[in-house]
Protein backbone atom coordinates (compact mmCIF):
# COMPACT_ATOMS: atom_id res chain seq x y z
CA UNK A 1 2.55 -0.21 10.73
CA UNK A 2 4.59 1.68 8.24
CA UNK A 3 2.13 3.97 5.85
CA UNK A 4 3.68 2.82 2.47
CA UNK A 5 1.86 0.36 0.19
CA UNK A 6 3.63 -2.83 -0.58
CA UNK A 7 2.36 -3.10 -4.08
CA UNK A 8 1.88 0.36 -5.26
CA UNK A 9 4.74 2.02 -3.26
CA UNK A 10 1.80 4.76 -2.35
CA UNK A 11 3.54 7.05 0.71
CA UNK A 12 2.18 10.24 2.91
CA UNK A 13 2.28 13.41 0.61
CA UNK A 14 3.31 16.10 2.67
CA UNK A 15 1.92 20.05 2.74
CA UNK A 16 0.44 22.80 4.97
CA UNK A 17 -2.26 23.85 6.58
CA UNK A 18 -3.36 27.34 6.21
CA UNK A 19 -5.97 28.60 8.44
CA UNK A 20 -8.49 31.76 8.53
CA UNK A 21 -5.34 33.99 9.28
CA UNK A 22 -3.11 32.22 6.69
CA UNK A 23 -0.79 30.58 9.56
CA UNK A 24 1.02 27.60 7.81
CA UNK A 25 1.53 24.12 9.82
CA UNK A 26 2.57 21.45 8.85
CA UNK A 27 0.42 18.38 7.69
CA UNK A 28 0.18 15.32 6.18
CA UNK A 29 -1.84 13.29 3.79
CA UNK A 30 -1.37 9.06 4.76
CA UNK A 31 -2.98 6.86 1.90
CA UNK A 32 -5.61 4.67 2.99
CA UNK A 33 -3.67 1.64 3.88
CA UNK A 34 -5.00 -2.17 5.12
CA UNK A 35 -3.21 -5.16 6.39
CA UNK A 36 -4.94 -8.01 3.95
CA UNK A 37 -4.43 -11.34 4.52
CA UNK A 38 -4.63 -13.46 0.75
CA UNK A 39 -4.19 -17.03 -0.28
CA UNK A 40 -1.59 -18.16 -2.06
CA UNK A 41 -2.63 -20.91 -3.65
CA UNK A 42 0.28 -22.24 -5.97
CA UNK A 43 2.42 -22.37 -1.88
CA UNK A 44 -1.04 -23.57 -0.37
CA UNK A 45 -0.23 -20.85 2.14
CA UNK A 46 -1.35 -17.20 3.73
CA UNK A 47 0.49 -13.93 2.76
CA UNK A 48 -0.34 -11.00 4.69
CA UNK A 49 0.24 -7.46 2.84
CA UNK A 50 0.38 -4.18 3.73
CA UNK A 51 -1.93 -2.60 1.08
CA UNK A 52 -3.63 0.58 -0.08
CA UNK A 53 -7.26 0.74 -1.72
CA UNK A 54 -5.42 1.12 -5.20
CA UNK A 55 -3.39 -1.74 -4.37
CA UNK A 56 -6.37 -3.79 -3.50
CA UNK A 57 -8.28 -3.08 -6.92
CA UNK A 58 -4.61 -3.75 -8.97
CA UNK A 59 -4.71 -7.62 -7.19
CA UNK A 60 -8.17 -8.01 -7.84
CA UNK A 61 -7.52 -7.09 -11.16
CA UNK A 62 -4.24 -8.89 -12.09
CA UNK A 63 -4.62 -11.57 -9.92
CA UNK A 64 -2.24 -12.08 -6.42
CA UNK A 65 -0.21 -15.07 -8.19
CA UNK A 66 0.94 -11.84 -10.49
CA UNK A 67 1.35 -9.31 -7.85
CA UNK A 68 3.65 -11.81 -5.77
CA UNK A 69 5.57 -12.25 -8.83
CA UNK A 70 6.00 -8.14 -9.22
CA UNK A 71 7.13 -8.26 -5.23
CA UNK A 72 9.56 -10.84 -6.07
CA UNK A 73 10.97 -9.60 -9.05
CA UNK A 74 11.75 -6.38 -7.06
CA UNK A 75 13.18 -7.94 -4.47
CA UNK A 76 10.87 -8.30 -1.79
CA UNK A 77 10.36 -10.80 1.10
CA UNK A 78 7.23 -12.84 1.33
């Protein structure tokens, strides 16, 4: 599963590391991300998304009907 947020476009942020003697590595930061399964009820079907938390509180908020719309408008598959 890919670590990028359907809805929000959320990605890894990348960085370093720096320990006690100030050695840099490499790291990186994924965003909490959740396959949700939601009901689409104008299709009378199930849509399963690849979302982050943020991207769960925006569809609660706006409503899935909307946030399909968005995904289509951009140009999404669902």
């Amino acid at each position: 599963m890919s670590a990028i947020c359907q809805v929000t476009g959320r990605k890894p942020g990348f960085g370093k590391s720096v320990s006690h003697s100030h050695k840099r590595t490499n790291r990186r930061w994924n965003p909490n991300i959740q396959r949700k399964t939601y009901y689409l009820p104008s299709e009378d079907r199930r849509i399963t998304l690849t979302v982050s938390t943020k991207g769960i509180k925006t569809i609660d908020r706006d409503g899935i009907e909307a946030v399909v719309a968005r995904l289509r408008a951009r140009g999404e598959k669902i």
